[in-house]
Protein backbone atom coordinates (compact mmCIF):
# COMPACT_ATOMS: atom_id res chain seq x y z
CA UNK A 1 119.49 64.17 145.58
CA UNK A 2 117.19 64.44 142.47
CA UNK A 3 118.50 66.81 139.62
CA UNK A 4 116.41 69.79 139.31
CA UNK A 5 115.42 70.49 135.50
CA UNK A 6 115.09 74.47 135.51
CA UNK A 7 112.80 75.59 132.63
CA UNK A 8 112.25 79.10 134.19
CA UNK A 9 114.28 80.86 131.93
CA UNK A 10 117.07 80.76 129.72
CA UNK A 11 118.81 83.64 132.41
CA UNK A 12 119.94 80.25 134.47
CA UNK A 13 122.05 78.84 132.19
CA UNK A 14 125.89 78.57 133.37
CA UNK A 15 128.86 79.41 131.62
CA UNK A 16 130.27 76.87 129.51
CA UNK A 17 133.87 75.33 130.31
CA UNK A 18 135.42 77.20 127.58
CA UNK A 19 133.93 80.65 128.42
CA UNK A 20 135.28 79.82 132.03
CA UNK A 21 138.78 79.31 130.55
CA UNK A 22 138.72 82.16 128.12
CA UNK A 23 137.14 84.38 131.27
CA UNK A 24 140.93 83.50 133.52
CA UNK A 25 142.86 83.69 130.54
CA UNK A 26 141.39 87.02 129.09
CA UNK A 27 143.77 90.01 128.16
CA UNK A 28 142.20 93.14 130.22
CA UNK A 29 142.55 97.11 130.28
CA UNK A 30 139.72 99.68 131.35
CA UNK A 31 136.87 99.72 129.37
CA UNK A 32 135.96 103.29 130.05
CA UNK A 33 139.11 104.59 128.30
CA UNK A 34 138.09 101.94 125.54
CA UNK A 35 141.23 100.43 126.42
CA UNK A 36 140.15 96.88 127.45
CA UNK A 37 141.06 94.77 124.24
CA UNK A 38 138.75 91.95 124.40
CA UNK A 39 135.79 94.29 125.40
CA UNK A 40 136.74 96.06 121.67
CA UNK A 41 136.68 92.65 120.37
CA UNK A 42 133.60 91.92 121.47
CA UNK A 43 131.70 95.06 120.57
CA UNK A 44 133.58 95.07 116.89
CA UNK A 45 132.43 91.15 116.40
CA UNK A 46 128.87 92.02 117.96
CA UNK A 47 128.47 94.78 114.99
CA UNK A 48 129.85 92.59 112.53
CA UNK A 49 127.19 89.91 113.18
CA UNK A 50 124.30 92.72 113.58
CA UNK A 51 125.18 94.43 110.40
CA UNK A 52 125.83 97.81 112.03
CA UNK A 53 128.72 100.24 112.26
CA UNK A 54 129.64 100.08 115.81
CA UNK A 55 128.15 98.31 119.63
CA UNK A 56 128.38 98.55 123.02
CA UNK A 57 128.58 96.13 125.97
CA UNK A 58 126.24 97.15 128.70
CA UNK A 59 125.55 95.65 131.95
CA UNK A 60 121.78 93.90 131.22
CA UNK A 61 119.19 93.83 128.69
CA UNK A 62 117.13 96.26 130.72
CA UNK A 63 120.04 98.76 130.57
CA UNK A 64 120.42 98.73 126.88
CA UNK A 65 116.75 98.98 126.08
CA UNK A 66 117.02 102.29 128.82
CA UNK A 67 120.13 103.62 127.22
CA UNK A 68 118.63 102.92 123.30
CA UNK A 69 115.93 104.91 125.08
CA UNK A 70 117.37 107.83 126.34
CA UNK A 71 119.93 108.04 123.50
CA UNK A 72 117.21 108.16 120.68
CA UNK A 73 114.80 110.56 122.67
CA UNK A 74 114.77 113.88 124.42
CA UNK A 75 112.69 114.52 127.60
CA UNK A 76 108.54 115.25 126.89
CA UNK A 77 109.01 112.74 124.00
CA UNK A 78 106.19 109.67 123.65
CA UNK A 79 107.82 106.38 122.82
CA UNK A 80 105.00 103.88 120.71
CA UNK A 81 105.52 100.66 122.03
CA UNK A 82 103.07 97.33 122.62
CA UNK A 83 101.88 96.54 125.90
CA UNK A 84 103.19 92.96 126.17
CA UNK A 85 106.82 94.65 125.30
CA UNK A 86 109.70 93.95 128.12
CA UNK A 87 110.19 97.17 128.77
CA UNK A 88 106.37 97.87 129.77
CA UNK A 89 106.08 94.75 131.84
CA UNK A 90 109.47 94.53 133.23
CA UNK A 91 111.63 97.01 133.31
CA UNK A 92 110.23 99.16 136.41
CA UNK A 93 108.92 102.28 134.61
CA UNK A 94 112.45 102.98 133.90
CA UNK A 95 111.54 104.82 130.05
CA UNK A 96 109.72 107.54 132.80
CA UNK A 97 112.32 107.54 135.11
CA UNK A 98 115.50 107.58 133.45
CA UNK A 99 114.52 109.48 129.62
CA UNK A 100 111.54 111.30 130.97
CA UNK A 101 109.61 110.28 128.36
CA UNK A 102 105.70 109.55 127.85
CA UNK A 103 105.65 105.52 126.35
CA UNK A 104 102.09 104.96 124.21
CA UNK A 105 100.96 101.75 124.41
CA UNK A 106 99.69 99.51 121.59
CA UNK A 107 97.39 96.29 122.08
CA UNK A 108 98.42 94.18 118.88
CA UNK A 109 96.17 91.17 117.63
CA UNK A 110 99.27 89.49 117.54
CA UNK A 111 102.29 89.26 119.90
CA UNK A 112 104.12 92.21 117.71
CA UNK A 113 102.61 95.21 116.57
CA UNK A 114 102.00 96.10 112.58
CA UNK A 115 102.33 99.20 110.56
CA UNK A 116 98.27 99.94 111.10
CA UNK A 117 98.26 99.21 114.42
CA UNK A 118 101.28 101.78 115.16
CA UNK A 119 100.12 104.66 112.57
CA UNK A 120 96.75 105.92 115.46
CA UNK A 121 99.42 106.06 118.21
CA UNK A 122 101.67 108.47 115.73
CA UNK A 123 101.83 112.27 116.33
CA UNK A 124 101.96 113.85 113.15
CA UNK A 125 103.05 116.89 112.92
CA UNK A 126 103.99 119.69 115.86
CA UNK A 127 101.70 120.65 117.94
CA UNK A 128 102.01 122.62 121.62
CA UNK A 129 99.58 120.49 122.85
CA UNK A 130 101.13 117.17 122.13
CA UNK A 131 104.36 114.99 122.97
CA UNK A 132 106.23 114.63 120.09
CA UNK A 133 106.64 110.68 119.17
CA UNK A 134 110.24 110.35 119.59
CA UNK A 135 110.72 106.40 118.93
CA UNK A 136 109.14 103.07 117.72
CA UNK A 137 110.18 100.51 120.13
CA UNK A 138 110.00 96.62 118.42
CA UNK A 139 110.37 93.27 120.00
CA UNK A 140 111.55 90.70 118.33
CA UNK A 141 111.20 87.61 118.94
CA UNK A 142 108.28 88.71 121.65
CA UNK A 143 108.29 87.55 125.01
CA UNK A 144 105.58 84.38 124.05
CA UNK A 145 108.43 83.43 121.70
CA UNK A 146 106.64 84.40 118.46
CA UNK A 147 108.35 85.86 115.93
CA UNK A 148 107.70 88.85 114.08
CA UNK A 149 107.91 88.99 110.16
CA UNK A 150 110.89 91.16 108.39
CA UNK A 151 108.09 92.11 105.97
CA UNK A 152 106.22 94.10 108.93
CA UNK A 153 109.58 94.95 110.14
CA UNK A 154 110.37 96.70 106.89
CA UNK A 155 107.49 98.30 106.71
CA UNK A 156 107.45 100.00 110.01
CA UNK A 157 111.10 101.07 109.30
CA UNK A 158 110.84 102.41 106.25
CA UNK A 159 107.31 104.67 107.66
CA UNK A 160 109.62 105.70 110.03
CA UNK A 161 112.67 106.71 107.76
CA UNK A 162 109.71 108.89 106.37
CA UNK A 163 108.74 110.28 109.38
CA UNK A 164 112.02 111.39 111.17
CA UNK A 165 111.31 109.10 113.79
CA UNK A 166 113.92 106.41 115.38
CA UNK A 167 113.04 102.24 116.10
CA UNK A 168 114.71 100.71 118.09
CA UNK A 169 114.25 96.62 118.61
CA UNK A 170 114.47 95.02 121.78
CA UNK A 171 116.44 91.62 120.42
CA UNK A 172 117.31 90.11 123.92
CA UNK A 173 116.80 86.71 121.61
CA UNK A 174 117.74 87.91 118.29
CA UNK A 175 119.66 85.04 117.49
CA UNK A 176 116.61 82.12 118.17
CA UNK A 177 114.49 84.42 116.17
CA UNK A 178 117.13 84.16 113.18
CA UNK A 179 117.50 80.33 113.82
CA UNK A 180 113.52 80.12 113.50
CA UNK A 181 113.33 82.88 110.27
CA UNK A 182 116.62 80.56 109.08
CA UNK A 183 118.37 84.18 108.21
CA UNK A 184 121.41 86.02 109.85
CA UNK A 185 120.78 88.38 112.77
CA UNK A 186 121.62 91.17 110.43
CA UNK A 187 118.65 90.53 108.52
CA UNK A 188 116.57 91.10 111.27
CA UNK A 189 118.48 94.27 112.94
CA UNK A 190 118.72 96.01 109.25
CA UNK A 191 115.16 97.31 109.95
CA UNK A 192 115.98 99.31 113.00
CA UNK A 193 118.24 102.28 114.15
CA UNK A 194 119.77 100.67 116.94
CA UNK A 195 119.15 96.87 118.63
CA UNK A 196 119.76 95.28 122.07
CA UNK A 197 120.07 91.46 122.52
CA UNK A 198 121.93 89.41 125.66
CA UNK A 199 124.73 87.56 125.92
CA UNK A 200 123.36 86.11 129.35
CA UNK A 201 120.10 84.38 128.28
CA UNK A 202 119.98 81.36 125.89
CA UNK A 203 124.02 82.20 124.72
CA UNK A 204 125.00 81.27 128.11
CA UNK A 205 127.25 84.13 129.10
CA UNK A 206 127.46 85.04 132.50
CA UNK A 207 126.63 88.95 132.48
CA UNK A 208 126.14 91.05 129.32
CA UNK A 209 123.89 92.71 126.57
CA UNK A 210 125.45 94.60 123.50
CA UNK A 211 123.78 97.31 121.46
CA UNK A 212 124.53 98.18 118.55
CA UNK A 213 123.84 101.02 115.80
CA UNK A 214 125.42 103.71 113.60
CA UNK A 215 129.40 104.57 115.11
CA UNK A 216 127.56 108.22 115.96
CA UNK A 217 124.43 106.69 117.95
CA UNK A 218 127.27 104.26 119.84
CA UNK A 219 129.25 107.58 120.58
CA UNK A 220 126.94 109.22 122.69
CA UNK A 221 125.24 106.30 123.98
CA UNK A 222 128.93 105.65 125.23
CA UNK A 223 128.48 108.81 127.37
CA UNK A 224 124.92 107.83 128.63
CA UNK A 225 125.89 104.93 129.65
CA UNK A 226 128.75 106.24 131.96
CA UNK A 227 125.41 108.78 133.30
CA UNK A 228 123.90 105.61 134.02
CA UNK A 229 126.22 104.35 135.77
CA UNK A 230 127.32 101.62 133.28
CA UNK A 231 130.85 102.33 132.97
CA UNK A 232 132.91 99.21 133.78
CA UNK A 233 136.58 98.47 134.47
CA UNK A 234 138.47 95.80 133.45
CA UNK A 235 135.42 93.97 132.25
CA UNK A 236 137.27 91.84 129.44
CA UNK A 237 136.96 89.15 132.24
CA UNK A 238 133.32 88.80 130.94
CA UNK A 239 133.71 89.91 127.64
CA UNK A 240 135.34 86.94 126.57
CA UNK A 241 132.12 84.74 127.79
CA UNK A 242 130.22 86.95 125.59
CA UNK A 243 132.43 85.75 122.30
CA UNK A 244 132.20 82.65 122.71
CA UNK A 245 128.61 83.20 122.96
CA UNK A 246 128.35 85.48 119.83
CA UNK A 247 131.07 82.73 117.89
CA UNK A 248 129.67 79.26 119.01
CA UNK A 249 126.81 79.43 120.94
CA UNK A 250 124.93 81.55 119.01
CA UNK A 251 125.16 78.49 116.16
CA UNK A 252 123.41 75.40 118.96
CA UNK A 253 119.54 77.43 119.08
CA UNK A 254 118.04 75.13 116.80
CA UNK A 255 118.31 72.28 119.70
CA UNK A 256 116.77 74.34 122.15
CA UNK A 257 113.83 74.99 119.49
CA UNK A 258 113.88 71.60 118.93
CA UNK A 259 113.57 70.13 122.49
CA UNK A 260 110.97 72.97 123.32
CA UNK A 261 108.70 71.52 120.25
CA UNK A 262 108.91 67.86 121.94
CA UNK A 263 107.71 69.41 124.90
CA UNK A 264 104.57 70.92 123.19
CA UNK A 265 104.26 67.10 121.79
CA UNK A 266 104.23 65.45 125.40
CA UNK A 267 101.70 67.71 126.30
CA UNK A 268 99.57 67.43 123.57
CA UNK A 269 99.01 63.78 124.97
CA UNK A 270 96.79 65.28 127.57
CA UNK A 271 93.80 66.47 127.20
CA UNK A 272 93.66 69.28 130.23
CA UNK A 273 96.17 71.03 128.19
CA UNK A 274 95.12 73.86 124.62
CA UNK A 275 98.50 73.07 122.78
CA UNK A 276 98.74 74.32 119.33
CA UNK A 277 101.85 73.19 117.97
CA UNK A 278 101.55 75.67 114.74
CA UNK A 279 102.18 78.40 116.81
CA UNK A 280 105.99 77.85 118.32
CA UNK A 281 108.84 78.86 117.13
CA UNK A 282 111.80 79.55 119.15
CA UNK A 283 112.58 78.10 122.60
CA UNK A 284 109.85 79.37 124.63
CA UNK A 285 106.45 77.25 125.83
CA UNK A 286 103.47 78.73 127.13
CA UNK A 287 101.72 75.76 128.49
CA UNK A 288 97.47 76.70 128.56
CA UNK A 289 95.27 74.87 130.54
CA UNK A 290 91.61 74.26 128.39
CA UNK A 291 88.89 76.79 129.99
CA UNK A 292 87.12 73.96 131.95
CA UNK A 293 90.79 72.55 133.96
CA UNK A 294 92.33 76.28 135.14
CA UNK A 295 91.11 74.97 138.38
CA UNK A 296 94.27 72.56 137.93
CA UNK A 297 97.08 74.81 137.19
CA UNK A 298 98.42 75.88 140.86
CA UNK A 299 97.77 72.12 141.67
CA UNK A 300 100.45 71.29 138.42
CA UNK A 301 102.79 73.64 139.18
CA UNK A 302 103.14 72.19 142.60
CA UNK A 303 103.20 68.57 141.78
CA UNK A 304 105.62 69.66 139.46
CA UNK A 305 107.63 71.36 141.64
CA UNK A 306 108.27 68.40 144.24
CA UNK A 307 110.08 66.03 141.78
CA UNK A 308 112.67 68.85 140.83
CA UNK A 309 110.67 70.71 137.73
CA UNK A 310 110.85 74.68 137.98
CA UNK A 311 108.93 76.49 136.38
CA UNK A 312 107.52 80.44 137.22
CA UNK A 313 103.85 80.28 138.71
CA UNK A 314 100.78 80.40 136.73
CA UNK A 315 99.37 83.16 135.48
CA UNK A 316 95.83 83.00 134.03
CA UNK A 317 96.25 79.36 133.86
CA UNK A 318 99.23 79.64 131.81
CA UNK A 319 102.92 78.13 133.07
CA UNK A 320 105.79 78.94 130.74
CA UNK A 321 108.96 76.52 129.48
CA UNK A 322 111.81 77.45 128.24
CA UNK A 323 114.56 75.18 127.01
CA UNK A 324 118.05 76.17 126.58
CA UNK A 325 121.58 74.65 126.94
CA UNK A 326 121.41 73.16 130.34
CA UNK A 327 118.56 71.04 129.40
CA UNK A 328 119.61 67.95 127.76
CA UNK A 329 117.26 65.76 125.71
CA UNK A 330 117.91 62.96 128.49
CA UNK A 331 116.06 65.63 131.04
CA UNK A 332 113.11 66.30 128.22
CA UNK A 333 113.11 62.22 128.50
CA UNK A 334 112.93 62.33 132.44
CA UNK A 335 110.67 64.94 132.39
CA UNK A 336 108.40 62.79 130.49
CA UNK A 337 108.31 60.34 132.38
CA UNK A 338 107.74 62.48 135.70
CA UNK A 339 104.78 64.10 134.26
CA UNK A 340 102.87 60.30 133.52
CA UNK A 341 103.22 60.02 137.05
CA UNK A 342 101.86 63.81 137.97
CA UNK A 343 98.94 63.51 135.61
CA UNK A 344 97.92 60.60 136.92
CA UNK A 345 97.82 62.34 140.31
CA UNK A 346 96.24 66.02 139.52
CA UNK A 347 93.68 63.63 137.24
């Protein structure tokens, strides 16, 4: 049987023999009563490394974008956000269904949104006639992988200290974005009111997102997230995954980087493909086909697909690749060598 190489996502990675042995050996108690002591350790470590006063563990990254969400707004509220952000394109109009609130839409020139590009979406002022903007939502990195500049960061924040109005930074990947920006995740997270990033993606943890924020935004998004249905029991079991994640794997995202950039160089060696090496910088690949071979990109993806490479389908002759911990640089090797034979086929 031929190993599969999975670069869907960095969601497929598997626990890592110590989290499994840390999961059966972890010290339990319920959660809800903030009596589970590993869960406490988690959350206190998770703040620590974030630079805020207090976290949470929630269930999924969806959930704690939701819960930053209705814990920052009231119902009627507008929520500035750009289109390409996780929580337009994937998140199942949850902002309307669980806050009640309006979400305004940027289109930013670049995969993150500046300071100009937010200010026409801002309602200044009150007005009966108008939502009032209740939040700044940020990604960062974005969902191409690119990663957005503290500089811009800082100065959205600090218009929005100004303005009475909260950001909040969807950080699923905070930590490759601090690998690529070679800071500390609290450098990133300093320029936002509250952050979500998961345990479960490229930190290999089985289940888990944390977010984090002042000890007072924490408390009652502790109570929203028992309204949602997020309260959990003796859920040290996966807590412990997550600090392993947070302690060691949080520390290996440079070799993902890394293997995703030799990637981008195999490619390059084919001339179907618009690679543009400048533009990567965390784990994530968004292979283009040139204008005049889109024709070819279902026709890749299936080749692909029969000698045990997954990727998502195209879309709009795009395929993404995204490296993580259960990709070794002896698959980016065999990988290599598949695709000689595949081009040769599709060519």
């Amino acid at each position: 049987m031929q190993k599969l190489i999975d670069f869907r996502s960095d969601t497929v990675t598997k626990p890592t023999a110590a989290m499994r042995t840390a999961m059966a050996n972890a010290e339990v108690g319920d959660d809800v009563m903030q009596e589970d002591p590993t869960v406490n350790r988690l959350e206190k470590l998770a703040a620590q490394m974030l630079g805020k006063e207090a976290a949470l563990f929630v269930p999924s990254g969806t959930f704690g974008n939701q819960l930053a969400i209705l814990t920052h707004t009231k119902r009627g509220d507008e929520i500035v956000i750009p289109e390409n952000a996780h929580a337009i394109q994937y998140e199942v109009g949850a902002a309307a269904v669980i806050a009640g609130v309006q979400t305004r839409t940027v289109r930013p020139q670049n995969a993150w949104m500046t300071l100009e590009e937010i200010l026409p979406a801002i309602r200044f002022g009150y007005d009966i006639h108008q939502p009032e903007t209740g939040m700044i939502y940020l990604q960062n990195p974005a969902g191409n992988g690119d990663v957005m500049p503290l500089a811009e960061m800082q100065r959205i924040y600090e218009f929005a200290k100004n303005q009475g109005i909260r950001v909040h930074t969807d950080g699923a990947r905070i930590f490759n974005a601090a690998t690529a920006l070679n800071v500390k995740a609290a450098e990133i997270s300093r320029y936002s009111d509250s952050v979500m990033f998961c345990l479960s993606k490229g930190l290999c943890a089985p289940v888990g997102s944390m977010l984090c924020g002042t000890s007072e935004f924490i408390y009652r998004a502790r109570k929203n997230r028992k309204l949602m249905g997020g309260g959990m029991r003796q859920v040290g079991i996966l807590a412990a995954a997550g600090i392993i994640a947070l302690e060691e794997m949080s520390l290996r995202l440079q070799d993902d980087h890394d293997k995703t950039r030799r990637l981008a160089e195999i490619f390059a060696q084919y001339s179907i493909f618009d690679i543009n090496l400048n533009t990567l910088k965390t784990n994530i690949l968004y292979l283009k086909f040139k204008p005049e071979y889109i024709h070819l990109a279902n026709k890749f993806h299936s080749e692909i697909s029969t000698v045990g490479i997954l990727t998502y389908p195209p879309r709009s002759g795009e395929i993404r690749f995204v490296t993580h911990n259960d990709i070794s640089w002896q698959d980016i090797s065999a990988f290599e060598e598949k695709l000689h034979g595949i081009m040769q086929k599709i060519s």
